[in-house]
N, C-alpha and C. Protein backbone atom coordinates (compact mmCIF):
# COMPACT_ATOMS: atom_id res chain seq x y z
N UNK A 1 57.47 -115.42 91.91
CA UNK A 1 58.45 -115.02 92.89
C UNK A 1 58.74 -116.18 93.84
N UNK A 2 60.26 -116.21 94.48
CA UNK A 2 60.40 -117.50 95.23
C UNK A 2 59.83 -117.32 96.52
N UNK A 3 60.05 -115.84 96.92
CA UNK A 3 59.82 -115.88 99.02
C UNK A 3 58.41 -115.01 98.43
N UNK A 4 57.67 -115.57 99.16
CA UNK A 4 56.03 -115.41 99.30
C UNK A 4 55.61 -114.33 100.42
N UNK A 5 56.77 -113.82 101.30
CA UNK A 5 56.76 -112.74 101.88
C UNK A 5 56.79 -111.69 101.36
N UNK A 6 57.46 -111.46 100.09
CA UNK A 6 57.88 -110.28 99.26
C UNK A 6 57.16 -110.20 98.44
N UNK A 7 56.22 -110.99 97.73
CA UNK A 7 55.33 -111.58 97.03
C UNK A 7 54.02 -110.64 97.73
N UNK A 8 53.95 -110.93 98.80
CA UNK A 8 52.80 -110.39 99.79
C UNK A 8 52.98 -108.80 100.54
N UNK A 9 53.96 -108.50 100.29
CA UNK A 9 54.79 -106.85 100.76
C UNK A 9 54.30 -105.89 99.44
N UNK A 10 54.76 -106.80 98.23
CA UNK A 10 54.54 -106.17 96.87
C UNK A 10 53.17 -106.23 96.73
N UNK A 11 52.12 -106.60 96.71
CA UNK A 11 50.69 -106.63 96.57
C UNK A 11 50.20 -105.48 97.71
N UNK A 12 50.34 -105.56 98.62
CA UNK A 12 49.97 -104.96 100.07
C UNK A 12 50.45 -103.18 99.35
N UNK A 13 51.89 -103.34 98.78
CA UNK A 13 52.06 -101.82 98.77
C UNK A 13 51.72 -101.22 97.38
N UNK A 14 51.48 -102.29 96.58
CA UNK A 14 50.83 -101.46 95.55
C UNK A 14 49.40 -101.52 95.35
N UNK A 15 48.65 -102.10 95.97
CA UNK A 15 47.24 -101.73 96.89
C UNK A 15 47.29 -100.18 97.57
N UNK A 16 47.96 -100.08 98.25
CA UNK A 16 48.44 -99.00 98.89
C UNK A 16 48.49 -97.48 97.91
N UNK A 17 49.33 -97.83 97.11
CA UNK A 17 49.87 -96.81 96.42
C UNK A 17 49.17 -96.97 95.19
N UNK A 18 48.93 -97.91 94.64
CA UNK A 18 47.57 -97.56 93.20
C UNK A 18 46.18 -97.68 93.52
N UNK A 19 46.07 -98.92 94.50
CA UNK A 19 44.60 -99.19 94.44
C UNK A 19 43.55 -98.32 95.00
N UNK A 20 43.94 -97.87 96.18
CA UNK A 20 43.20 -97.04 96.68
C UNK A 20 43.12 -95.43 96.22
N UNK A 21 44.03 -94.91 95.58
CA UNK A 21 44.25 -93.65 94.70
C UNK A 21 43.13 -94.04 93.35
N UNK A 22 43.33 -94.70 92.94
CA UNK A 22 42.45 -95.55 92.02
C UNK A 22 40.81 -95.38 91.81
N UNK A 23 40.74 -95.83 93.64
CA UNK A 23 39.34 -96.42 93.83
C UNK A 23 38.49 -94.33 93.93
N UNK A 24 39.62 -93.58 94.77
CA UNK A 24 39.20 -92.40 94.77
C UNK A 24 39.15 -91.83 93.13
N UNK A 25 39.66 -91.86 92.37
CA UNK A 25 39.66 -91.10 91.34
C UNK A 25 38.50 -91.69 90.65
N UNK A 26 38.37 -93.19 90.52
CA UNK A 26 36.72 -93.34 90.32
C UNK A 26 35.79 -93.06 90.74
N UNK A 27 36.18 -92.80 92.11
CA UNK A 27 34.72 -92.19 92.97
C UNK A 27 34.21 -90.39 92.51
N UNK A 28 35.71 -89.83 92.33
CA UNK A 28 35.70 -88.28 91.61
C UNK A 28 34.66 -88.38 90.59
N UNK A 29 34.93 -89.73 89.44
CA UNK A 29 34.60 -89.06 88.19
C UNK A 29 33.47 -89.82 87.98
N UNK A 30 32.81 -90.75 88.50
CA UNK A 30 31.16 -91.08 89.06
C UNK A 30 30.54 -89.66 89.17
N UNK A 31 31.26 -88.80 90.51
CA UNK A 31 30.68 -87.63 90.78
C UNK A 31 30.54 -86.53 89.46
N UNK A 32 31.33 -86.66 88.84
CA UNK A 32 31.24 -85.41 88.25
C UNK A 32 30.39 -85.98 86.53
N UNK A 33 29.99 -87.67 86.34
CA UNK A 33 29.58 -87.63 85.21
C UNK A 33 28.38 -87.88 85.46
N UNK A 34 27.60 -88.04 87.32
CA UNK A 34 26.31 -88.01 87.54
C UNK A 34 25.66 -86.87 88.01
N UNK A 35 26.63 -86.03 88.18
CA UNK A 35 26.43 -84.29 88.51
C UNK A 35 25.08 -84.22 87.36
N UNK A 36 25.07 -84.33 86.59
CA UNK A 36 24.28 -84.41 85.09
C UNK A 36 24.52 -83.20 84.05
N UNK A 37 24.06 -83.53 83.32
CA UNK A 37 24.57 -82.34 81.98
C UNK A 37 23.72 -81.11 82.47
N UNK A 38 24.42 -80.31 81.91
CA UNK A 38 24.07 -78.75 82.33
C UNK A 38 24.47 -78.20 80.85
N UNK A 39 23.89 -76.89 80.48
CA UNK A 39 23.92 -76.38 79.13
C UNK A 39 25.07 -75.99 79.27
N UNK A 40 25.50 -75.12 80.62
CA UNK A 40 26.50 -73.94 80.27
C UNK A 40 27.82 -74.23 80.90
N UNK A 41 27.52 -76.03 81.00
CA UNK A 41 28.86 -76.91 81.65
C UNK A 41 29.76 -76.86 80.65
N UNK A 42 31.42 -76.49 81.35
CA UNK A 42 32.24 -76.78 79.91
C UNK A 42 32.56 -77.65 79.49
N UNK A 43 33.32 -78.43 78.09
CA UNK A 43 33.42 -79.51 77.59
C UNK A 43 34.80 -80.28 78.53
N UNK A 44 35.86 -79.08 79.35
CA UNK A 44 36.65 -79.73 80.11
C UNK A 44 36.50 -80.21 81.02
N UNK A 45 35.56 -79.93 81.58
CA UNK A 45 34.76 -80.84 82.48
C UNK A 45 34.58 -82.28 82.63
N UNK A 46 33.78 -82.50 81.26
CA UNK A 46 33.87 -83.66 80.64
C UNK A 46 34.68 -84.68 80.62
N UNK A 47 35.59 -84.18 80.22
CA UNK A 47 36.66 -84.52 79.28
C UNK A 47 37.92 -84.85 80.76
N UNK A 48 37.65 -84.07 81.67
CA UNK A 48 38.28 -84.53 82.95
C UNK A 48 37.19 -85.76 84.00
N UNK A 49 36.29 -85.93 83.55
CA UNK A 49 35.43 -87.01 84.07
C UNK A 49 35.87 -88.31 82.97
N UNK A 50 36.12 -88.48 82.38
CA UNK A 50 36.48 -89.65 81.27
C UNK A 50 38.04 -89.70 81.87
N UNK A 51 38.88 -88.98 81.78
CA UNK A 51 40.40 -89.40 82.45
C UNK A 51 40.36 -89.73 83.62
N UNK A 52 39.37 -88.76 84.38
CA UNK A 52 39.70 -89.90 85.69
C UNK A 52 38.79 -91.54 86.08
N UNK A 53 38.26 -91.27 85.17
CA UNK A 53 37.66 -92.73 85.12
C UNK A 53 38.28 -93.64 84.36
N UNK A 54 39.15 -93.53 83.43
CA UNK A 54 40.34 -94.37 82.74
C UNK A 54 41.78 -94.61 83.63
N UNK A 55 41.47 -93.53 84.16
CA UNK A 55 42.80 -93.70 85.10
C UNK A 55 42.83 -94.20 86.26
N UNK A 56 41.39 -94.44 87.07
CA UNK A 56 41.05 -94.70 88.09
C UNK A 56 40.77 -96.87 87.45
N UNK A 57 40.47 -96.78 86.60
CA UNK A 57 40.38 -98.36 86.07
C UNK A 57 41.86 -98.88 85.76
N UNK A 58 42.41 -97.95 85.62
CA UNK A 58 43.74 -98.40 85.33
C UNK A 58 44.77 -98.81 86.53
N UNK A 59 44.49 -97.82 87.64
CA UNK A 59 45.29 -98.19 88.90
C UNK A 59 44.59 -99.05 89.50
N UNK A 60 43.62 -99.31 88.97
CA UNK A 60 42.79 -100.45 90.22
C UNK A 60 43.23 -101.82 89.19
N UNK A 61 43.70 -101.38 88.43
CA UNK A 61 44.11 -103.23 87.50
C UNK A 61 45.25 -103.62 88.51
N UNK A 62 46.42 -102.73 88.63
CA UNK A 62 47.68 -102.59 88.50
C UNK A 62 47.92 -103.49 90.02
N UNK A 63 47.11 -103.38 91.07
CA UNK A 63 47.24 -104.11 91.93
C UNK A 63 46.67 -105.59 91.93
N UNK A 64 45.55 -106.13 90.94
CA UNK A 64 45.29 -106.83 90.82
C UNK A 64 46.16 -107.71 89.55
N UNK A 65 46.73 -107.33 88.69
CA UNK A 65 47.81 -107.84 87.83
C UNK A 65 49.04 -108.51 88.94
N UNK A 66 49.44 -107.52 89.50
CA UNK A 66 50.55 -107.64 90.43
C UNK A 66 50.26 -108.76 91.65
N UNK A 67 49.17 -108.76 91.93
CA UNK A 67 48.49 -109.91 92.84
C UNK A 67 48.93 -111.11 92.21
N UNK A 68 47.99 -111.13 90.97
CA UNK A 68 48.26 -113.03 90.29
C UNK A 68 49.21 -113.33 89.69
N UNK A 69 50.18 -112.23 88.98
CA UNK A 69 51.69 -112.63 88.97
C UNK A 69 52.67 -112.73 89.87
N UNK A 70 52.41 -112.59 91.34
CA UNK A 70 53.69 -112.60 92.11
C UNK A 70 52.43 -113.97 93.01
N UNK A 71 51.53 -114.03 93.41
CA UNK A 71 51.09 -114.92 94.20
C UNK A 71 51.06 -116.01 93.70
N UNK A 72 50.90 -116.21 92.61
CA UNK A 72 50.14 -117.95 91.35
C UNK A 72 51.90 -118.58 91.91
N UNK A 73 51.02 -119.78 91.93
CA UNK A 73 51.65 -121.09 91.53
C UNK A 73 52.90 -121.31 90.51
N UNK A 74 54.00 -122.00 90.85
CA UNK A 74 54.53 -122.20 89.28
C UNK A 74 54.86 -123.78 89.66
N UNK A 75 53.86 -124.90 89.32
CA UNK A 75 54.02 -125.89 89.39
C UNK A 75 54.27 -126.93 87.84
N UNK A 76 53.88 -125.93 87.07
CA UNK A 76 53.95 -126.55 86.00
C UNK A 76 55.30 -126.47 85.09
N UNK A 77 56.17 -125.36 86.25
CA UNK A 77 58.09 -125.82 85.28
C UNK A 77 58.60 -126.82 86.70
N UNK A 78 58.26 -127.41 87.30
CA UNK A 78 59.52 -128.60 88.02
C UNK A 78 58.78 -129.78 87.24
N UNK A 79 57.14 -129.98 86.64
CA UNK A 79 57.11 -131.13 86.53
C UNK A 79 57.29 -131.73 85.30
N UNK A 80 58.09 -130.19 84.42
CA UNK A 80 58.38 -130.95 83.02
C UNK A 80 59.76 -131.87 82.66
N UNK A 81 59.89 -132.80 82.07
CA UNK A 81 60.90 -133.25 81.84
C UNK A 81 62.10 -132.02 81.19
N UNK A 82 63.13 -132.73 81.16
CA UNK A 82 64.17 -131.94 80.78
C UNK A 82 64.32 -132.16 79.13
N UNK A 83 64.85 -131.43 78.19
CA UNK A 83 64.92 -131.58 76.96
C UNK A 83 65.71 -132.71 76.30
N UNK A 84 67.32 -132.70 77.50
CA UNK A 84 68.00 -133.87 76.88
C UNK A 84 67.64 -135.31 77.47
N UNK A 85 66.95 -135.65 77.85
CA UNK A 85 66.28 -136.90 78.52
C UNK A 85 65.73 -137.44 77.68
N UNK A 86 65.83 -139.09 77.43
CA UNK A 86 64.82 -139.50 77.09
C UNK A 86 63.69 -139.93 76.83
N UNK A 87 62.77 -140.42 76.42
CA UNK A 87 61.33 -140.31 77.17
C UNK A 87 61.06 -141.91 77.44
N UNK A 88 60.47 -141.75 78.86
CA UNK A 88 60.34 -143.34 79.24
C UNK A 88 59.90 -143.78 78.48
N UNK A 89 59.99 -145.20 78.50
CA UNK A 89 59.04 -146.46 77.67
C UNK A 89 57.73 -146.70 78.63
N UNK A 90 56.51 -146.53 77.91
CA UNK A 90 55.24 -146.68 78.59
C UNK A 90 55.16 -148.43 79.14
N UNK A 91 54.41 -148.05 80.73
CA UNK A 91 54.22 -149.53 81.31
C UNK A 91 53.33 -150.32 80.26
């Protein structure tokens, strides 16, 4: 991204809006897969402790993806030569 303000608005609000939704839905399904097994627990139970722990890893990427693609560097396209140029003669 060129303005590093917007760059920093976009990280900030999807922190906001995934990361921390994220960090709770992992904290849910910690709870409910250290609750411990019980005989007469149902299998949806389960089975809702595994989604929110996939889903809770998943929103917590989404701010960190969005971090190193809008914050990184792009120094390595001004310092390439251009295609129709020719290439210097070495000193």
């Amino acid at each position: 991204m060129e303005n590093k303000t917007l760059a920093i608005a976009l990280t900030v609000a999807t922190i906001l809006l995934c990361g921390i939704p994220g960090l709770m839905s992992l904290c849910i399904s910690v709870l409910v897969v250290v609750d411990g097994p019980f005989p007469d627990r149902p299998e949806s139970e389960w089975l809702l402790g595994f989604i929110l722990l996939c889903s809770g890893i998943f929103f917590i990427a989404i701010p960190v993806v969005v971090g190193i693609l809008s914050l990184r560097r792009k120094t390595a396209e001004k310092t390439r030569l251009p295609q129709n140029e020719p290439i210097p003669p070495p000193n």
